[in-house]
Structure formats: C-alpha cells, structure tokens
Protein backbone atom coordinates (compact mmCIF):
# COMPACT_ATOMS: atom_id res chain seq x y z
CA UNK A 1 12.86 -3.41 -9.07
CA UNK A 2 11.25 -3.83 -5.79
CA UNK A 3 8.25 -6.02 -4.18
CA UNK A 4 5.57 -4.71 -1.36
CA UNK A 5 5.28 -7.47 1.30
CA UNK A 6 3.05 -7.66 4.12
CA UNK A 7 5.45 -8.57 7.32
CA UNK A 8 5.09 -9.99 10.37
CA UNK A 9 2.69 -9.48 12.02
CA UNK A 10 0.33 -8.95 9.20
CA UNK A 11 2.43 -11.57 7.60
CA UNK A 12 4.84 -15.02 8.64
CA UNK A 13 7.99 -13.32 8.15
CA UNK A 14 9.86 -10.63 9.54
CA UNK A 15 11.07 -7.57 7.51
CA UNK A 16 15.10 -8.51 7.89
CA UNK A 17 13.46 -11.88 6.32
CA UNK A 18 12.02 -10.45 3.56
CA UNK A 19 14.65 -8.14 3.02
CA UNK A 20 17.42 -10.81 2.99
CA UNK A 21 15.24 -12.92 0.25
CA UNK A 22 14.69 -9.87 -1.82
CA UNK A 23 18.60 -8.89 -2.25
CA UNK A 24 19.19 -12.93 -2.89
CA UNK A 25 16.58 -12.49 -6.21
CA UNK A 26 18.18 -9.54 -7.12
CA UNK A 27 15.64 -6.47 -5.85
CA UNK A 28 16.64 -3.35 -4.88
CA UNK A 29 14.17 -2.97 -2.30
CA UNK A 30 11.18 -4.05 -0.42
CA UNK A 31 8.13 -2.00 0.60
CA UNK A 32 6.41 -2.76 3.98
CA UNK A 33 2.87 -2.37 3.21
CA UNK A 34 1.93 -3.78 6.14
CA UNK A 35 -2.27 -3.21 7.11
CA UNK A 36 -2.78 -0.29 9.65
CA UNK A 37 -3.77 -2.52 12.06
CA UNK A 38 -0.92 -4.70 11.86
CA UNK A 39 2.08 -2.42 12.16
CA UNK A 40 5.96 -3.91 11.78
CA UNK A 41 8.28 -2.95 14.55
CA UNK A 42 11.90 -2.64 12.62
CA UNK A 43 14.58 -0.49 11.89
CA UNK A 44 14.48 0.52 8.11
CA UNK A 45 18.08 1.64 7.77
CA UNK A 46 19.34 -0.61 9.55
CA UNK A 47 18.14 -4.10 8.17
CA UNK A 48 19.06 -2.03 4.75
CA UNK A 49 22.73 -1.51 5.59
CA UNK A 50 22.83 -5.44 6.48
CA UNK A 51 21.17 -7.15 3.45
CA UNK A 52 22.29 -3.90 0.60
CA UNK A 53 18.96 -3.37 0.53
CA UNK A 54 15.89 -0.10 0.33
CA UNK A 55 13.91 -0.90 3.28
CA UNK A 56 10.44 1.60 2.15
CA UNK A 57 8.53 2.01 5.11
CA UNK A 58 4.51 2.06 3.66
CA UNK A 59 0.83 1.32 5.17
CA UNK A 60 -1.78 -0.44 3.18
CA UNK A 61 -4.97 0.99 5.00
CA UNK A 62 -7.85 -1.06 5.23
CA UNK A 63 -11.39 0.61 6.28
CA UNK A 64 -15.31 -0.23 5.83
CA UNK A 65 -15.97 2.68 4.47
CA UNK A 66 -14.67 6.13 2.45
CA UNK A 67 -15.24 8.15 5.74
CA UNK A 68 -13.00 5.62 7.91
CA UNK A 69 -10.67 5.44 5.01
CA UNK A 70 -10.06 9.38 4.68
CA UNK A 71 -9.31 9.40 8.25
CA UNK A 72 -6.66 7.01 8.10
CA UNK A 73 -5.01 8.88 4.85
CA UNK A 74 -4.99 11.84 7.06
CA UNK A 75 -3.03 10.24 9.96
CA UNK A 76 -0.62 8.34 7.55
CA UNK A 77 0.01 10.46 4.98
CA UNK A 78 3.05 12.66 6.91
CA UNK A 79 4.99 9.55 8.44
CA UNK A 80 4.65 7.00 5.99
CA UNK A 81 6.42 7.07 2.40
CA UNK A 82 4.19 5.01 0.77
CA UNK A 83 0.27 5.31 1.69
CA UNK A 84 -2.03 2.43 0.20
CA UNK A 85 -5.78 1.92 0.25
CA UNK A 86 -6.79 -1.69 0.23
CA UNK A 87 -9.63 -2.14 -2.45
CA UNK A 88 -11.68 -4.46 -3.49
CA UNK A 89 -15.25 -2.78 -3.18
CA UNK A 90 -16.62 -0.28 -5.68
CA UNK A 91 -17.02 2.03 -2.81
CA UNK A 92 -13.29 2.02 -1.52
CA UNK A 93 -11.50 2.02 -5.09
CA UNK A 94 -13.52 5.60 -6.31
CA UNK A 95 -12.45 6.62 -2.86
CA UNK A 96 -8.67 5.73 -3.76
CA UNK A 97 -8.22 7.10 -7.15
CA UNK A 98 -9.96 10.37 -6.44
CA UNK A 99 -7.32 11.29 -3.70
CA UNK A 100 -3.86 12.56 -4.32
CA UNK A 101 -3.01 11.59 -0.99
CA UNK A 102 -3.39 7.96 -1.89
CA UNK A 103 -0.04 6.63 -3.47
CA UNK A 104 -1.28 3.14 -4.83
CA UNK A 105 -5.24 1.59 -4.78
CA UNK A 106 -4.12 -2.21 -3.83
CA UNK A 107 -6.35 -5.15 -4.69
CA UNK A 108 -9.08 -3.35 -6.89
CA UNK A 109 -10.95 -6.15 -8.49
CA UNK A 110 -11.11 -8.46 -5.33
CA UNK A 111 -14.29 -9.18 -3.33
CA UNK A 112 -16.34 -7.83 -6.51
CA UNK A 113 -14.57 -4.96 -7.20
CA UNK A 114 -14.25 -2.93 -10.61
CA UNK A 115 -12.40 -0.70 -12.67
CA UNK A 116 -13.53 0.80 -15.12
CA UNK A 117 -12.76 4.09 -17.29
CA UNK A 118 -13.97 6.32 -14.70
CA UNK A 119 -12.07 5.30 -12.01
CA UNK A 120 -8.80 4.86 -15.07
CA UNK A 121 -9.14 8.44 -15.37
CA UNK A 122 -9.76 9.89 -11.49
CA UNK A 123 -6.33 7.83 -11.03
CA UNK A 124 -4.17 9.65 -14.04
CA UNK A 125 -5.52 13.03 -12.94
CA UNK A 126 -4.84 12.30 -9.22
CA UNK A 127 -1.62 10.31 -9.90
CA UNK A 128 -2.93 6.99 -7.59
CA UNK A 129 -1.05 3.64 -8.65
CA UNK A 130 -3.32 0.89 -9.69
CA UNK A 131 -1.59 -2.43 -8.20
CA UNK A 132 -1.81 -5.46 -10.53
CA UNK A 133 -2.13 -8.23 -7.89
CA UNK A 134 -0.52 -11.61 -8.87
CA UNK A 135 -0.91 -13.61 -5.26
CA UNK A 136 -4.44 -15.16 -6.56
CA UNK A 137 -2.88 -16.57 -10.03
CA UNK A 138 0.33 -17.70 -8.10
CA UNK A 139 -1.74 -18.83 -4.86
CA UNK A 140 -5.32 -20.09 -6.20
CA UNK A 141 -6.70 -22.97 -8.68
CA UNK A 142 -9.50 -24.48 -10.06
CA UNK A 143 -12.33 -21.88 -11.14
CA UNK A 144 -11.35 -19.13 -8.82
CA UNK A 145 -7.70 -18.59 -10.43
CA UNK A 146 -9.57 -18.23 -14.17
CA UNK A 147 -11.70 -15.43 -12.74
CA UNK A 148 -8.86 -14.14 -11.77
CA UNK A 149 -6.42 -14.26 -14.79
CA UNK A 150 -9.90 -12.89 -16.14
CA UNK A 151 -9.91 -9.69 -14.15
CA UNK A 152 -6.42 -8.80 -14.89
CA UNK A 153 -6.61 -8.87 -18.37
CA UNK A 154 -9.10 -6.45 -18.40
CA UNK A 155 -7.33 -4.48 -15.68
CA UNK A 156 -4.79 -4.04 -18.20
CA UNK A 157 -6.97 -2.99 -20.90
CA UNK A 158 -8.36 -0.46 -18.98
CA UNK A 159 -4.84 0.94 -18.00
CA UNK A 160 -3.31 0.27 -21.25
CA UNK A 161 -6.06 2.60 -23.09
CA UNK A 162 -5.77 5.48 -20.59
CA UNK A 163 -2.16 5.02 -19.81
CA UNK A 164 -3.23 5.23 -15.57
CA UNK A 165 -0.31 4.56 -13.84
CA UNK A 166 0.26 1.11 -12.08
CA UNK A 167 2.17 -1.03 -9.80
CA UNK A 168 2.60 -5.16 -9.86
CA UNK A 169 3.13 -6.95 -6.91
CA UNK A 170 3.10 -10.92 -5.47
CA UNK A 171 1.77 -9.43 -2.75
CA UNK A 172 3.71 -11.82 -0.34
CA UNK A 173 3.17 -12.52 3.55
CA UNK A 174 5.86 -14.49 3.64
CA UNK A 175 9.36 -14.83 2.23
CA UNK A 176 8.42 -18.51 0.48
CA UNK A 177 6.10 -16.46 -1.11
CA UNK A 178 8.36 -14.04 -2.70
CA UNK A 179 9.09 -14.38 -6.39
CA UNK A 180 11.82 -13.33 -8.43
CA UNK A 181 11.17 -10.42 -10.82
CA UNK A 182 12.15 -12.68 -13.88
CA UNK A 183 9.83 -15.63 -12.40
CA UNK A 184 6.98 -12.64 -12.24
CA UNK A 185 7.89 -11.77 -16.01
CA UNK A 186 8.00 -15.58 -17.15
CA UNK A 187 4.27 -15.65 -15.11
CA UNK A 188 3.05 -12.56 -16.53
CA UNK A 189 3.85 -13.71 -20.03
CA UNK A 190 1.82 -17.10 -19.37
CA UNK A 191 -1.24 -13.96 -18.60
CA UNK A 192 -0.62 -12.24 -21.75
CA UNK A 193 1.73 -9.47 -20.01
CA UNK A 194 4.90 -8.32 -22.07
CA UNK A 195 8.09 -9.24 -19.63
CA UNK A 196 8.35 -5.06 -19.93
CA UNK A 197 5.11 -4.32 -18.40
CA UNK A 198 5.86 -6.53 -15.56
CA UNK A 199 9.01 -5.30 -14.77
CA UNK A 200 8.08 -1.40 -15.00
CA UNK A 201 5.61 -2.43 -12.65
CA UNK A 202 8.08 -3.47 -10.08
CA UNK A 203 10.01 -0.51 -10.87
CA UNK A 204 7.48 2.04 -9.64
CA UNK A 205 7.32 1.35 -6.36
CA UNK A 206 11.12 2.38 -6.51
CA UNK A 207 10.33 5.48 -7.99
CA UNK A 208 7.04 6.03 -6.33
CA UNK A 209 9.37 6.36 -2.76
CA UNK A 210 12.21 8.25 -4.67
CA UNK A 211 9.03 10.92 -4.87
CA UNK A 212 7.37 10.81 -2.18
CA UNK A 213 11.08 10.91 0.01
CA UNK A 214 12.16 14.06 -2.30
CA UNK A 215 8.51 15.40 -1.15
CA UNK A 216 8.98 15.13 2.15
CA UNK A 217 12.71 16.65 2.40
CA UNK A 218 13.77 19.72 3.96
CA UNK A 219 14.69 20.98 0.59
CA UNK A 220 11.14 21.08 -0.97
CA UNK A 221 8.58 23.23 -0.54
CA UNK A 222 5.98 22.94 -3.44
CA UNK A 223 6.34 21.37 -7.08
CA UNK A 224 9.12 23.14 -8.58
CA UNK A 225 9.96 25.60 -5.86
CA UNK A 226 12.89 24.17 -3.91
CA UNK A 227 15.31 25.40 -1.00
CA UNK A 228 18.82 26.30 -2.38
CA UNK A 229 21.73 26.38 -0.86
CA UNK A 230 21.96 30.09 0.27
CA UNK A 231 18.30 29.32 1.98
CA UNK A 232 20.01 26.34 3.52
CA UNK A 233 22.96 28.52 4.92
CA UNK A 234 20.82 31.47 6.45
C-alpha cells in the first residue's frame, strides 16, 4: 500500500521524513504529490535505497481555471509519474475526469464541489482516479467534519454504482500526520467503508506508478505493441 503526501515545502516535512515514517507503518511507498508551485528538491532513489522504500515522484496541479489547468497537464505529463488535478470546484473536476492525461482528480467535493454520475462515468472511460480524501474526518470537528463524512458516503455511492476507479489518501503535510493503513481501515470502517475498500485504495497508487513507469519505458511504444529484444539489440 502506499500514501500521497504533500512535502516540504508544500508541507512540514521533508520527503526522507515521510519516507522513513511510511516504511515504520509498513507502506511500500510514498507518492510526492507535492502542488506545482511548491516543488520538493530530493533524490527519489536514493532516500528509497535508505528507508526500503518506492519514492513516486507526482505533481498535484492546482489552477483557477480548465485553460490554466490543461497547460500545466501538458508541461507535467512527460516528467512526472503521477499527474494530479486538485479539485474541489465543479469547473476543475469535469476538467479532470475528461482527460486521460490526468492520473487522479484529488479533493473533488471540497470548496463545494460535486460528483455526480456524469463526471463517475467521464472518469471510467478516461481512466482518472477519484481520490477519497480522509484529512477533513481525521483533521476537522464539530459541524464541518459531518459534512464531510457526508460527502464521502455519497462519493462512494457514486463510485460503487459505476465501478470509477479511485484512490484513498490522509492526504498528509506532515509525517505526524501520516496514518497507518490499518488505522485508515479501522477509520474507514467508523465511515461505513469495508477495511477492503480502504486498503485497495491505498493500493492503487502503487499500481497507478507501476503503469504509468511501464508507459514511459524504452520498451513501450503504444498499448500492446512493445520493443522486444531483437529491436533492443539492433
């Protein structure tokens, strides 16, 4: 299983930080999703090879607009694994789910946003992760955290029903705030979440960069057409 945390600067705590937190609670990996305007300076492989961990390198790009959003897809999509739009406005999450650039649509139902069948469907045809955020049940209280337990349930009836794929995440900015994927399944079973749902949630990210790294290979050159050996040799 693996988390996506926002780093330092974006977040309190440096990626070797986060990574060394992660392997104690028993993920494979971490994904820096790091805003585009808040870039992490570190070595991926390296701080891997130190703390047995993946390092995914990612962007979470946040824009005012579609228009300012496509641009940013288009400069991150070919040096980034993992390419994220951060939602939360009706405007930006139809944006998100209709591209297949777009890896995961972070954050949908924050700062009045919506999903609903439309936008369930645009992201199974288009393959775009919808991310269950957990930060605001772990994080808030009062009035605010029932709105929000609110708008995940019917997140996941929306993504149950059309089977869209997903992600979960803590969506940590610092490694206090990291959780342990059975503390995540304990919490998401408080929300009405099987422990399985939870945890195949935390799983895709994994396989989401075991994609998008084959993808970007030497080896491949369109779905289902790959370079053999004898191509390699030549």
């Amino acid at each position: 299983m693996y988390e996506a945390v926002h780093a330092h600067p974006d977040g309190q705590s440096t990626v070797a930080r986060f990574a060394k937190t992660a392997a104690d609670y028993g993920y494979e990996g971490v994904v820096v999703c790091n805003h585009g305007d808040a870039r992490a300076d570190y070595d991926p492989e390296r701080i891997g090879a130190e703390y047995g961990i993946d390092v995914v390198d990612g962007v979470e790009i946040r824009a005012d607009d579609p228009r300012q959003a496509s641009g940013s897809v288009g400069n991150y999509r070919s040096s980034e694994t993992i390419v994220g739009i951060h939602g939360g406005t009706n405007d930006l999450n139809r944006f998100a789910v209709e591209q297949p650039k777009v890896d995961v649509l972070a954050h949908p139902m924050t700062d009045g946003g919506d999903v609903n069948h439309v936008l369930a469907k645009a992201a199974v045809e288009n393959g775009v992760r919808i991310e269950f955020d957990l930060s605001g049940v772990l994080r808030e209280s009062g009035g605010h955290r029932v709105r929000i337990v609110q708008s995940l349930r019917k997140l996941r009836e929306i993504v149950d029903h059309y089977d869209a794929p997903y992600v979960v995440s803590a969506d940590p900015r610092s490694h206090l705030e990291l959780r342990a994927p059975r503390e995540l399944q304990a919490l998401g079973e408080q929300l009405g979440f099987a422990p399985e749902f939870i945890a195949d949630g935390l799983a895709e990210w994994g396989r989401l960069a075991e994609r998008n790294r084959h993808v970007h290979s030497e080896s491949f050159i369109e779905p289902g057409v790959e370079r053999g050996r004898y191509e390699e040799e030549s």
